[in-house]
PDB file of N, CA and C in Angstrom:
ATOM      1  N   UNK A   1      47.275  81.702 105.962  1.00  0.00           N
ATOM      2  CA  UNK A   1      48.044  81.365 107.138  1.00  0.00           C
ATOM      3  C   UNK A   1      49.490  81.082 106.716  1.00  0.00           C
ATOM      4  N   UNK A   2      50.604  81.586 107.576  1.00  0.00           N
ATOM      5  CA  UNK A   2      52.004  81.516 107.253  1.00  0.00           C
ATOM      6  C   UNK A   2      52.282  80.102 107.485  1.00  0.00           C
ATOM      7  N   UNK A   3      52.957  79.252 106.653  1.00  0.00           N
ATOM      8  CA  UNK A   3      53.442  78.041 107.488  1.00  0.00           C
ATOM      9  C   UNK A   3      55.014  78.550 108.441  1.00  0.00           C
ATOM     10  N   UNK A   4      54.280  78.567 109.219  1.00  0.00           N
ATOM     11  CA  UNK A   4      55.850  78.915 110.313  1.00  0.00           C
ATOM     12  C   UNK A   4      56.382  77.817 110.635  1.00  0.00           C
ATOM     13  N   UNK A   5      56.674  76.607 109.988  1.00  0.00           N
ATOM     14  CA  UNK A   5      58.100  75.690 110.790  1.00  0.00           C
ATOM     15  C   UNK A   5      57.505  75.158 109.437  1.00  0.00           C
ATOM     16  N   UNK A   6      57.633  75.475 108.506  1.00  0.00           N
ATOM     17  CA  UNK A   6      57.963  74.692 107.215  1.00  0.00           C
ATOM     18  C   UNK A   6      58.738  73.028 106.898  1.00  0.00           C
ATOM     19  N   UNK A   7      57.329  72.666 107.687  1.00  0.00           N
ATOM     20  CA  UNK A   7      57.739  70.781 107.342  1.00  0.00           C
ATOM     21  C   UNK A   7      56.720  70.321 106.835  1.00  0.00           C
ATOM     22  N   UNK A   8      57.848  69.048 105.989  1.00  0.00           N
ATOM     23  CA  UNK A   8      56.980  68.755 105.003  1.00  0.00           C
ATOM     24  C   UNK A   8      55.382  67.341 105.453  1.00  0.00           C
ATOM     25  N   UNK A   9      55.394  66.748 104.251  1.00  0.00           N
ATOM     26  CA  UNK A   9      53.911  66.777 104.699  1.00  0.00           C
ATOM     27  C   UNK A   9      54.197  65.057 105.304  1.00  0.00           C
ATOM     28  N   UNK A  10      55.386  64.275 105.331  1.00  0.00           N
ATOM     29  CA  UNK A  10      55.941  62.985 106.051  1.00  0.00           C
ATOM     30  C   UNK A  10      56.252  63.216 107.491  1.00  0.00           C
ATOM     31  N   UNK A  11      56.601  64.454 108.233  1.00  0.00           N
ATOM     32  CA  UNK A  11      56.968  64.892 109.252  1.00  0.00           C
ATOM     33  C   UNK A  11      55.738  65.372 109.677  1.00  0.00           C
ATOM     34  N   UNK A  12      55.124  65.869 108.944  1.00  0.00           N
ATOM     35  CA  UNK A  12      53.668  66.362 109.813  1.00  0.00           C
ATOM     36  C   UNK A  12      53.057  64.967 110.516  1.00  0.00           C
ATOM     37  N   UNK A  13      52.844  64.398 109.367  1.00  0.00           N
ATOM     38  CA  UNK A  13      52.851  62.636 109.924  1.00  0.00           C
ATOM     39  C   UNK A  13      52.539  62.239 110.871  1.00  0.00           C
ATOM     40  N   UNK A  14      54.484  61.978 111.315  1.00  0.00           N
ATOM     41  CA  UNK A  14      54.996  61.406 112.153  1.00  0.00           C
ATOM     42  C   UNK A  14      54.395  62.225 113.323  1.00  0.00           C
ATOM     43  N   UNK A  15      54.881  63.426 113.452  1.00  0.00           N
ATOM     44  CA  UNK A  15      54.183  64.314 114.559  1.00  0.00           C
ATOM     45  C   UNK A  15      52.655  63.677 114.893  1.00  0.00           C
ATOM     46  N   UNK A  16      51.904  63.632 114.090  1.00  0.00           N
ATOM     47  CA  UNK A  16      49.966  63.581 114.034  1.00  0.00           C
ATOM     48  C   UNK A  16      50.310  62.374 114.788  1.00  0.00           C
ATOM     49  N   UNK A  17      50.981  61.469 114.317  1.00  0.00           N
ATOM     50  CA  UNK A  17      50.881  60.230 114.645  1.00  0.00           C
ATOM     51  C   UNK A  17      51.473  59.467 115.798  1.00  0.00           C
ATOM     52  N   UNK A  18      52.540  60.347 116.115  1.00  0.00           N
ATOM     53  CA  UNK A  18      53.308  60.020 117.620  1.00  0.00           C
ATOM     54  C   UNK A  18      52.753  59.997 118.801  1.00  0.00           C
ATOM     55  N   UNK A  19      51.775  60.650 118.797  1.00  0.00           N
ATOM     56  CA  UNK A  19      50.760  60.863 119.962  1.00  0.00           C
ATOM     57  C   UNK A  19      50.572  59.253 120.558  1.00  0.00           C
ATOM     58  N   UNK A  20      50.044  58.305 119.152  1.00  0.00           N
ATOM     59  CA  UNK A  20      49.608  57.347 119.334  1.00  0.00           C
ATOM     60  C   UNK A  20      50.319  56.130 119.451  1.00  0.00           C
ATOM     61  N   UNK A  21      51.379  56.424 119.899  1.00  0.00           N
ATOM     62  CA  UNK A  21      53.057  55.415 119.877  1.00  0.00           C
ATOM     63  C   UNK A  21      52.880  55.434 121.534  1.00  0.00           C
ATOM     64  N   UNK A  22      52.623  56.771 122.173  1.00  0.00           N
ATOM     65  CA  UNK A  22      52.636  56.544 123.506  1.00  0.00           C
ATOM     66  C   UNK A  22      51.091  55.942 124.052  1.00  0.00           C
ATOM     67  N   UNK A  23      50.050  56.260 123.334  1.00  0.00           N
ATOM     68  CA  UNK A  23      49.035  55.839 124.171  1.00  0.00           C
ATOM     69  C   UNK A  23      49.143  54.552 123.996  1.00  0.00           C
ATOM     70  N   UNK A  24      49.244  53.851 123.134  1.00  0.00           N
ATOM     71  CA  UNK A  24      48.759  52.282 123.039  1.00  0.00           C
ATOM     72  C   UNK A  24      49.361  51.673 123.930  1.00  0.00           C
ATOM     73  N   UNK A  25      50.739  51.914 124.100  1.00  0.00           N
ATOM     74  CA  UNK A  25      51.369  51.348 125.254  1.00  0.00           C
ATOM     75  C   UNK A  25      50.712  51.406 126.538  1.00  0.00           C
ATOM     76  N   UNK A  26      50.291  52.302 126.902  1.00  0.00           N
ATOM     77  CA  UNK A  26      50.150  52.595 128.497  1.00  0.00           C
ATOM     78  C   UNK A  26      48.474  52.341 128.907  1.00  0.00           C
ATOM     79  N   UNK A  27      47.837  51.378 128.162  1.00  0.00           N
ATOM     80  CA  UNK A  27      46.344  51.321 127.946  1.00  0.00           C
ATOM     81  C   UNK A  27      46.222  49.876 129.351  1.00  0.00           C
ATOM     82  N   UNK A  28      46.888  48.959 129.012  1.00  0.00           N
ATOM     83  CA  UNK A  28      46.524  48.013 130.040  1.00  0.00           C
ATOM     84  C   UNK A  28      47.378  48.017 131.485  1.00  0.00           C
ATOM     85  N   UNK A  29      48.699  48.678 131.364  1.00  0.00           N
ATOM     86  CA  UNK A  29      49.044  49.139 132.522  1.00  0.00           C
ATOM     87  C   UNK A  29      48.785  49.957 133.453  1.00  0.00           C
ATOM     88  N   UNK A  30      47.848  50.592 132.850  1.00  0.00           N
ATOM     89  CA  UNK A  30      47.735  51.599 133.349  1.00  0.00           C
ATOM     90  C   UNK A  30      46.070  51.322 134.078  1.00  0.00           C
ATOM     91  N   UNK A  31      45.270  50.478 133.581  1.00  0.00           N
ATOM     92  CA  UNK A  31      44.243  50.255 133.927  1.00  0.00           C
ATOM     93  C   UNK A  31      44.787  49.402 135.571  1.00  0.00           C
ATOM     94  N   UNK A  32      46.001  48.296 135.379  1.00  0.00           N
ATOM     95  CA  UNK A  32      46.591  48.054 136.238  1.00  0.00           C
ATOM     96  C   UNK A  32      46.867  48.616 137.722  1.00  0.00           C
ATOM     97  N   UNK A  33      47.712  49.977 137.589  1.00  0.00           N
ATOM     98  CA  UNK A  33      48.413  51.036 138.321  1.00  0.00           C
ATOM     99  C   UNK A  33      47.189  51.468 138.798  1.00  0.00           C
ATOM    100  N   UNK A  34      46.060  51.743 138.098  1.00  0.00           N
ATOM    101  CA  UNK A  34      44.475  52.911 138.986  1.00  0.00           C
ATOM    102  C   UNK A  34      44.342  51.431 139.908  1.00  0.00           C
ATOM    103  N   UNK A  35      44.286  51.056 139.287  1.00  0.00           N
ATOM    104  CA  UNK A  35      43.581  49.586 140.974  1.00  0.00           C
ATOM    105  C   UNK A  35      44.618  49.141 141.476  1.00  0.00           C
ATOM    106  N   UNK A  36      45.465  49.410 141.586  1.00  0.00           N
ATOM    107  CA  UNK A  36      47.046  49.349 142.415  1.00  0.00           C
ATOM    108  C   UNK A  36      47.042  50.387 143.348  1.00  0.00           C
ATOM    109  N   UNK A  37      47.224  51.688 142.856  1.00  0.00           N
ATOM    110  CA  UNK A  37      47.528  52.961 143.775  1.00  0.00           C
ATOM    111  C   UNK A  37      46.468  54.044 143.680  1.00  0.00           C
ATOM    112  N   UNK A  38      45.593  53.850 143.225  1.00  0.00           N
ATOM    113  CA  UNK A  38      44.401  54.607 143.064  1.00  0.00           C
ATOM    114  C   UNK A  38      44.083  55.474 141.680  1.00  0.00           C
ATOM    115  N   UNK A  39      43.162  55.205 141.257  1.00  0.00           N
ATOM    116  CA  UNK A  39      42.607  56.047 139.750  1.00  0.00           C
ATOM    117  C   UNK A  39      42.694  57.735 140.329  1.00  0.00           C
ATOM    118  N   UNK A  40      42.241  57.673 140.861  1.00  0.00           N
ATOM    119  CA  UNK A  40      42.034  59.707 141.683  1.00  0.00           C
ATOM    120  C   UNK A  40      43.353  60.109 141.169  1.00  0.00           C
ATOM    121  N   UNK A  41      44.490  59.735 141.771  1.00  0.00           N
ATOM    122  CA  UNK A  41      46.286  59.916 141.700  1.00  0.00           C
ATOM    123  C   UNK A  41      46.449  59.905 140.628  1.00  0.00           C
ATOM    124  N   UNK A  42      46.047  58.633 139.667  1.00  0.00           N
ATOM    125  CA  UNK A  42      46.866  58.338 138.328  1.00  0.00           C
ATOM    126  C   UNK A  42      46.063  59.606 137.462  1.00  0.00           C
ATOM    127  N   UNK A  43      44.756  59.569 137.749  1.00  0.00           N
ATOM    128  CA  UNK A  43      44.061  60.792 137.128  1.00  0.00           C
ATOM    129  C   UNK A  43      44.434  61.931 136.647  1.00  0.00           C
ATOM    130  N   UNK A  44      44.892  62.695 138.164  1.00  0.00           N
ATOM    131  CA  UNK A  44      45.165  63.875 138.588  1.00  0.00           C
ATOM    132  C   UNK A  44      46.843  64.124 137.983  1.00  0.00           C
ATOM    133  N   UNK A  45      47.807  63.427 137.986  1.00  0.00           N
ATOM    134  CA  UNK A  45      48.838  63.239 137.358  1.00  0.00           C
ATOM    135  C   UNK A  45      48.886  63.046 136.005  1.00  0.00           C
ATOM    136  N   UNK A  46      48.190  62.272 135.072  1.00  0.00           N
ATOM    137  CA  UNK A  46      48.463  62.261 133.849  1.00  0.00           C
ATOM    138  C   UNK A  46      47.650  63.550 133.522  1.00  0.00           C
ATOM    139  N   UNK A  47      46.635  64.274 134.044  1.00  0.00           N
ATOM    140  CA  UNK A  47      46.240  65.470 133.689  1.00  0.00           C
ATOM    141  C   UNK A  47      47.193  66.349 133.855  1.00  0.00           C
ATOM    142  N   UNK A  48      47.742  66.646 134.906  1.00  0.00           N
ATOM    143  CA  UNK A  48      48.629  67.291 134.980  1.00  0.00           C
ATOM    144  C   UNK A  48      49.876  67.220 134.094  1.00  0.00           C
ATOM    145  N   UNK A  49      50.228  65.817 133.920  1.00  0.00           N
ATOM    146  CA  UNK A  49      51.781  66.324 133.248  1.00  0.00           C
ATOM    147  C   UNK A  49      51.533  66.654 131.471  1.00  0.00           C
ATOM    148  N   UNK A  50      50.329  65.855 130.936  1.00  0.00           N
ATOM    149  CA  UNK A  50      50.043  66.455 129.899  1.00  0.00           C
ATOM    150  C   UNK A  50      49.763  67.475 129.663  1.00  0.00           C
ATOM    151  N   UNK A  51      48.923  68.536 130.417  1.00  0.00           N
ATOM    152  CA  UNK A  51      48.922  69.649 130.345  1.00  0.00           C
ATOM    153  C   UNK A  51      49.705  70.293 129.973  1.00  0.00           C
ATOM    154  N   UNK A  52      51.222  70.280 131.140  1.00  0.00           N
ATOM    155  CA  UNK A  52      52.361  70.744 130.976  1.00  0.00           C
ATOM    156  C   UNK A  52      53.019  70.706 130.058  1.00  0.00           C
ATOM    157  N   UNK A  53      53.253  69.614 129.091  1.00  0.00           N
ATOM    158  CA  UNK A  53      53.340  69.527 127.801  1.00  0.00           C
ATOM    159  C   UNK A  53      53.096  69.892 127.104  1.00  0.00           C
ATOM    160  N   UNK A  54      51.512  69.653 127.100  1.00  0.00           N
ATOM    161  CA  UNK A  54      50.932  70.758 126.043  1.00  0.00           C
ATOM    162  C   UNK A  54      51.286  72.657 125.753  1.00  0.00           C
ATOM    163  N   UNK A  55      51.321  73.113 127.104  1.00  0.00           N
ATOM    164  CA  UNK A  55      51.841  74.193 126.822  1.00  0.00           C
ATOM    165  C   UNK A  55      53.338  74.636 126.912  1.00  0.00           C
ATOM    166  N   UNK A  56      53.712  73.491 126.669  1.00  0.00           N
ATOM    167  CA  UNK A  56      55.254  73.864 126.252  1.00  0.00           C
ATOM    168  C   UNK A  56      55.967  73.415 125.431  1.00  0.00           C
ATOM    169  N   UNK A  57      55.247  72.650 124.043  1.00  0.00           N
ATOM    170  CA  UNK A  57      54.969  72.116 122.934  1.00  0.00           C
ATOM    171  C   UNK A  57      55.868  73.338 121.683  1.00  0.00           C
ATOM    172  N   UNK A  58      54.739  74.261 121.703  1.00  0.00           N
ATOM    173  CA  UNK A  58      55.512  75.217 120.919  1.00  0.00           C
ATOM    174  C   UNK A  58      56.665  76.009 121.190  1.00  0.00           C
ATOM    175  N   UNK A  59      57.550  75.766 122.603  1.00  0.00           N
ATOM    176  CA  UNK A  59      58.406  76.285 122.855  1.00  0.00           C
ATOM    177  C   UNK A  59      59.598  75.627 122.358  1.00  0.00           C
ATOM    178  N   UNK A  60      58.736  73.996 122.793  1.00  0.00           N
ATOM    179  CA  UNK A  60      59.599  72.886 121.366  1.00  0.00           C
ATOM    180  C   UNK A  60      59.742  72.997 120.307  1.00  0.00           C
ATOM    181  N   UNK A  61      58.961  73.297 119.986  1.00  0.00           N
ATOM    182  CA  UNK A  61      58.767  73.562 118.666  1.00  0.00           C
ATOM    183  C   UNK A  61      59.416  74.756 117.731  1.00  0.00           C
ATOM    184  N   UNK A  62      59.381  75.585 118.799  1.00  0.00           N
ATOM    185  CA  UNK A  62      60.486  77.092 118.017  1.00  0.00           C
ATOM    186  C   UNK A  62      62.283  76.538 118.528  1.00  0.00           C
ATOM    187  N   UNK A  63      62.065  76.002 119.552  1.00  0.00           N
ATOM    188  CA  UNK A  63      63.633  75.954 119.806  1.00  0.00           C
ATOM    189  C   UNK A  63      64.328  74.851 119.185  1.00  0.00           C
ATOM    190  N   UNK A  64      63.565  73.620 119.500  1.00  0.00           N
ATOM    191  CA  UNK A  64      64.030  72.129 119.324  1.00  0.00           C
ATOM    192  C   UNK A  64      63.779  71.584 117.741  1.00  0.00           C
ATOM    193  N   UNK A  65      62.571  71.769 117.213  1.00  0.00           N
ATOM    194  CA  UNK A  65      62.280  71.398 116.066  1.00  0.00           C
ATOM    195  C   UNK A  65      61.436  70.138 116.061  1.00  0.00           C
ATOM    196  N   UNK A  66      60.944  69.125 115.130  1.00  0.00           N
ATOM    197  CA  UNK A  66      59.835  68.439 115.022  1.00  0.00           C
ATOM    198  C   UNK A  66      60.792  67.635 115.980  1.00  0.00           C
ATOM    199  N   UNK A  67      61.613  66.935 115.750  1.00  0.00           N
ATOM    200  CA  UNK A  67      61.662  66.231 117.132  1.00  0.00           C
ATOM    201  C   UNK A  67      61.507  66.093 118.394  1.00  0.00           C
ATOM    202  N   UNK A  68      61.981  67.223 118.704  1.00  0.00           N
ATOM    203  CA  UNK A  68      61.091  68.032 120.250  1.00  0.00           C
ATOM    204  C   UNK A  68      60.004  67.736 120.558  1.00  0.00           C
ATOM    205  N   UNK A  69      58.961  68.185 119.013  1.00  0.00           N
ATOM    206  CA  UNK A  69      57.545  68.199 119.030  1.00  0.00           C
ATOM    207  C   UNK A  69      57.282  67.189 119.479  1.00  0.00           C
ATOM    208  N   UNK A  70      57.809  66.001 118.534  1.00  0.00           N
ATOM    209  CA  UNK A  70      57.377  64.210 118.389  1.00  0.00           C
ATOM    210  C   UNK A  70      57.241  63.677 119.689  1.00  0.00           C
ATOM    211  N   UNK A  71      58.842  64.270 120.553  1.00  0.00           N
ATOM    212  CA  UNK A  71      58.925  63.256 121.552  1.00  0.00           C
ATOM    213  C   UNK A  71      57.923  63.702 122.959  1.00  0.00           C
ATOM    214  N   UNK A  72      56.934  64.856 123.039  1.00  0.00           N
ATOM    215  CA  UNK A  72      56.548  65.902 123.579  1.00  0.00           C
ATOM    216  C   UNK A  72      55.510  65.238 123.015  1.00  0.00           C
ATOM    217  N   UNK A  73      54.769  64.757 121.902  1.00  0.00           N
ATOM    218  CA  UNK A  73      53.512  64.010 121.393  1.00  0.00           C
ATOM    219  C   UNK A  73      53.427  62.518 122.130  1.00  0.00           C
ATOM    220  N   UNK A  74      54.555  62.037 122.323  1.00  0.00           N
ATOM    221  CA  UNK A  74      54.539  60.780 122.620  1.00  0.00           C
ATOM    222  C   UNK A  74      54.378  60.526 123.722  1.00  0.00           C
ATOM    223  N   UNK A  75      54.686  61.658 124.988  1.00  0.00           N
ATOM    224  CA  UNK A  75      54.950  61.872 126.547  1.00  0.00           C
ATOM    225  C   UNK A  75      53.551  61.859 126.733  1.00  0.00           C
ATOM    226  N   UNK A  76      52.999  63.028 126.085  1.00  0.00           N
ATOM    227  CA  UNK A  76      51.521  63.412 126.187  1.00  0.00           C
ATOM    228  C   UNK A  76      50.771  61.882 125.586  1.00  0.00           C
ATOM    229  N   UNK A  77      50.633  61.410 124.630  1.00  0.00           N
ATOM    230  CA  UNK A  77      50.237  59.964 124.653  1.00  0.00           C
ATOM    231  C   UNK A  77      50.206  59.168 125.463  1.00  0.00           C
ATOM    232  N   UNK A  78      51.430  59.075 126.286  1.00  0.00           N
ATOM    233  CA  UNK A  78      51.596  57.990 127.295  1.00  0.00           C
ATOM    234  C   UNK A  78      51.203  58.346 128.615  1.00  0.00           C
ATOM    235  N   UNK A  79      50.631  60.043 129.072  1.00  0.00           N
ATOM    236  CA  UNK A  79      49.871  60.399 129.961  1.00  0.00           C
ATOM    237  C   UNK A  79      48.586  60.287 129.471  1.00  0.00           C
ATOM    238  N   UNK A  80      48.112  60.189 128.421  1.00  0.00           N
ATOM    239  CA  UNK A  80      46.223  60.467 128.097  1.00  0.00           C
ATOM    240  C   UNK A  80      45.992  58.904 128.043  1.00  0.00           C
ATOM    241  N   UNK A  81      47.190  57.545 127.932  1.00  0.00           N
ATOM    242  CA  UNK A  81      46.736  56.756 128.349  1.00  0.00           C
ATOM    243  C   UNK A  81      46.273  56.248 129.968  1.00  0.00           C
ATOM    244  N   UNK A  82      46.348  57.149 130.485  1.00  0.00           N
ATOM    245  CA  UNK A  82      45.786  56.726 131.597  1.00  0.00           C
ATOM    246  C   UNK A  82      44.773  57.423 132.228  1.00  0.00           C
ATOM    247  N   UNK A  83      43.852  58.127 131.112  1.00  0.00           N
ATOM    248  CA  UNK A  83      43.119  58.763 131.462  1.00  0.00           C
ATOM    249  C   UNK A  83      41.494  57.788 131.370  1.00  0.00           C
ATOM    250  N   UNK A  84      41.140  57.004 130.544  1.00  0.00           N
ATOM    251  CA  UNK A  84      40.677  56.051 130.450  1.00  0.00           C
ATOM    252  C   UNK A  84      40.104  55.002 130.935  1.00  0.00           C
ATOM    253  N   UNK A  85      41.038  54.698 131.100  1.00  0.00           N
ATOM    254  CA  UNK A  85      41.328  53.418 132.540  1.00  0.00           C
ATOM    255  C   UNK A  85      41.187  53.876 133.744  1.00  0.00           C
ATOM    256  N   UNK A  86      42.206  54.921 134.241  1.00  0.00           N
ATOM    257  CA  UNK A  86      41.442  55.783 135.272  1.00  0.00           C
ATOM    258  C   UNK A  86      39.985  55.985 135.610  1.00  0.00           C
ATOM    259  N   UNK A  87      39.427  56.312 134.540  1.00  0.00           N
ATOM    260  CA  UNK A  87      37.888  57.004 134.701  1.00  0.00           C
ATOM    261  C   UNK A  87      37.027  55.441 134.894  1.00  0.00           C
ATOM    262  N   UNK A  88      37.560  54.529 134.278  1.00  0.00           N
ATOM    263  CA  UNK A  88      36.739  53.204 134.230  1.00  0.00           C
ATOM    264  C   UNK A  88      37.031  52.986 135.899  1.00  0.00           C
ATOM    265  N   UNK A  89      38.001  52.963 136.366  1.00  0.00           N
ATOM    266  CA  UNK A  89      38.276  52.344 137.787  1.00  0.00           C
ATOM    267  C   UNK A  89      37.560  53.055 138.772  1.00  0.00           C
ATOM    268  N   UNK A  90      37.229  54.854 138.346  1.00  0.00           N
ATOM    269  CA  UNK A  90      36.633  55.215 139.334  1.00  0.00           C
ATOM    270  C   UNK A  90      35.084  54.955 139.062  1.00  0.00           C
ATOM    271  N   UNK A  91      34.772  55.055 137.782  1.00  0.00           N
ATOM    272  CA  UNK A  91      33.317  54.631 137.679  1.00  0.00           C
ATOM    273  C   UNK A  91      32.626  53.486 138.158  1.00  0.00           C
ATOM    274  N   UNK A  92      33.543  52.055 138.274  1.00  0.00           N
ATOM    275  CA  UNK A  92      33.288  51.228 138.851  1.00  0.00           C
ATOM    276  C   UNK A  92      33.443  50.939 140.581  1.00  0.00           C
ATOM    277  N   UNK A  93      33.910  51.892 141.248  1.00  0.00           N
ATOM    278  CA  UNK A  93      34.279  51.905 142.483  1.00  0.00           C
ATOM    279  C   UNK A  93      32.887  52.710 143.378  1.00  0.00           C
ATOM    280  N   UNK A  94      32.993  54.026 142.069  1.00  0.00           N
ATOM    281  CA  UNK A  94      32.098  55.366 142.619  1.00  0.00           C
ATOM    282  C   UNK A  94      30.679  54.853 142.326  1.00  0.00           C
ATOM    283  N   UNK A  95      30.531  54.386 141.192  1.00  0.00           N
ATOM    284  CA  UNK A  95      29.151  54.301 140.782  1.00  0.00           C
ATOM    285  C   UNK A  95      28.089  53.637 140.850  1.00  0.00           C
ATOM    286  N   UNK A  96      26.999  52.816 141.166  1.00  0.00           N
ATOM    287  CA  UNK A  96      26.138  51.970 141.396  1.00  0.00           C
ATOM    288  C   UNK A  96      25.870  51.499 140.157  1.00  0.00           C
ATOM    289  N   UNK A  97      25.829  49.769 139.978  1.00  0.00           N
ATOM    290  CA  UNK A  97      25.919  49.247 138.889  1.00  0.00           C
ATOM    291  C   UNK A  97      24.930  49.729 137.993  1.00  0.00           C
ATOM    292  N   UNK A  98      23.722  49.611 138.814  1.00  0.00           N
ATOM    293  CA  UNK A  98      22.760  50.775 138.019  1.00  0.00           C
ATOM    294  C   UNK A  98      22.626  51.609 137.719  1.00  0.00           C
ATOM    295  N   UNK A  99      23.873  52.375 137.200  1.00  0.00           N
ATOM    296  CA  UNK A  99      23.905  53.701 136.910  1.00  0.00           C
ATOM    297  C   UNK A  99      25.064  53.911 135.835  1.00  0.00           C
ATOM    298  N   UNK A 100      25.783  52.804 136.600  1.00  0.00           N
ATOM    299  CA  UNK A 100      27.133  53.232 135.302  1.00  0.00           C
ATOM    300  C   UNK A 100      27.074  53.141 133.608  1.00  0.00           C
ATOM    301  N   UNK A 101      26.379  52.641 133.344  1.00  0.00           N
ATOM    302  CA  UNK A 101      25.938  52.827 131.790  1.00  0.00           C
ATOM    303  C   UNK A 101      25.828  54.600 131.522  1.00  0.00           C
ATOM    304  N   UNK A 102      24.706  55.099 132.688  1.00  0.00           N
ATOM    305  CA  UNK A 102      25.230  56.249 132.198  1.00  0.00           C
ATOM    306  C   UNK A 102      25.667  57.143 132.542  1.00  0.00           C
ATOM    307  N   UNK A 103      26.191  57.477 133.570  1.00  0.00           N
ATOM    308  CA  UNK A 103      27.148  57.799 134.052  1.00  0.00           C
ATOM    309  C   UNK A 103      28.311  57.942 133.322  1.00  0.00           C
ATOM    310  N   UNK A 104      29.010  56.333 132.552  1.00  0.00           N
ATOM    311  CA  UNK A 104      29.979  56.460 131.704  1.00  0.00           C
ATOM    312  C   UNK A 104      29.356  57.218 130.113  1.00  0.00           C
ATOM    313  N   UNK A 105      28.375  56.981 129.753  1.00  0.00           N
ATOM    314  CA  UNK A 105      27.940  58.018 128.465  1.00  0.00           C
ATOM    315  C   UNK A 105      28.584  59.014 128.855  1.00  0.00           C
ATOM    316  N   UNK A 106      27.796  59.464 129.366  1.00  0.00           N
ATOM    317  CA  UNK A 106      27.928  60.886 130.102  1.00  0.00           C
ATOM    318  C   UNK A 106      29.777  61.446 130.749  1.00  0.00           C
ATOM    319  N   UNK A 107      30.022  60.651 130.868  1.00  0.00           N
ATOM    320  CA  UNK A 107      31.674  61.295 131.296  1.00  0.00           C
ATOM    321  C   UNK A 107      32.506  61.298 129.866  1.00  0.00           C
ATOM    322  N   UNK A 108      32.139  60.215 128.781  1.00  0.00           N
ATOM    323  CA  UNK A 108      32.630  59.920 127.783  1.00  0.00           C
ATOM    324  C   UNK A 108      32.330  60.972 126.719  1.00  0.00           C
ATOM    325  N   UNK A 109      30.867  61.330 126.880  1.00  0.00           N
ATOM    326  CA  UNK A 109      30.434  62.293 125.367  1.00  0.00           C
ATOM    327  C   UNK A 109      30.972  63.703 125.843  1.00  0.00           C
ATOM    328  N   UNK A 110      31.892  64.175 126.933  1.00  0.00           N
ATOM    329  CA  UNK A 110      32.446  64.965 127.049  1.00  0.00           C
ATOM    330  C   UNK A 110      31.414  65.858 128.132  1.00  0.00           C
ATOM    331  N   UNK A 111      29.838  65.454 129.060  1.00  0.00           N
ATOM    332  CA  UNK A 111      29.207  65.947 129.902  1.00  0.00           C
ATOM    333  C   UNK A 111      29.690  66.240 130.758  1.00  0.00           C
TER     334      UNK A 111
END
């Protein structure tokens, strides 16, 4: 395999690791915001804008350079934190207490 953006192995790093600069932040606010304005919304939005990110990552990446990448890791972090919390707010709203054990397995192991 070619390394096409030839960075070294401290920048790969930072990249791997930026992801997780945005999620930690947005973990209890965000559990906040779903029982504020609704989990469905916050859902459907952080899916969405990460997405968007995601496929426009390597466009960062050829034009902008690892910084691009980083700050494009960190956006996407701070949308997948609210993916989480989201799913907890609707599981507890949607689900019958007797059920949510698995119910949440099951949304969690990727079913």
């Amino acid at each position: 395999m070619i390394n096409e953006y030839d960075w070294d192995e401290k920048t790969q790093s930072v990249i791997l690791s930026s992801f997780f600069w945005g999620y930690i932040v947005t973990q209890v606010p965000a559990g906040k915001l779903a029982q504020t304005y609704g989990a469905k919304i916050m859902l459907i939005f952080a899916m969405a804008i990460c997405s968007a990110l995601n496929i426009l990552t390597p466009f960062g990446a050829s034009y902008g350079g690892w910084k691009v990448v980083c700050a494009s890791r960190v956006l996407q972090g701070l949308c997948q934190g609210f993916i989480f919390p989201s799913t907890h707010t609707l599981l507890s709203k949607w689900a019958p207490v007797s059920e949510r054990g698995k119910l949440s397995t099951y949304c969690y192991s990727g079913g």
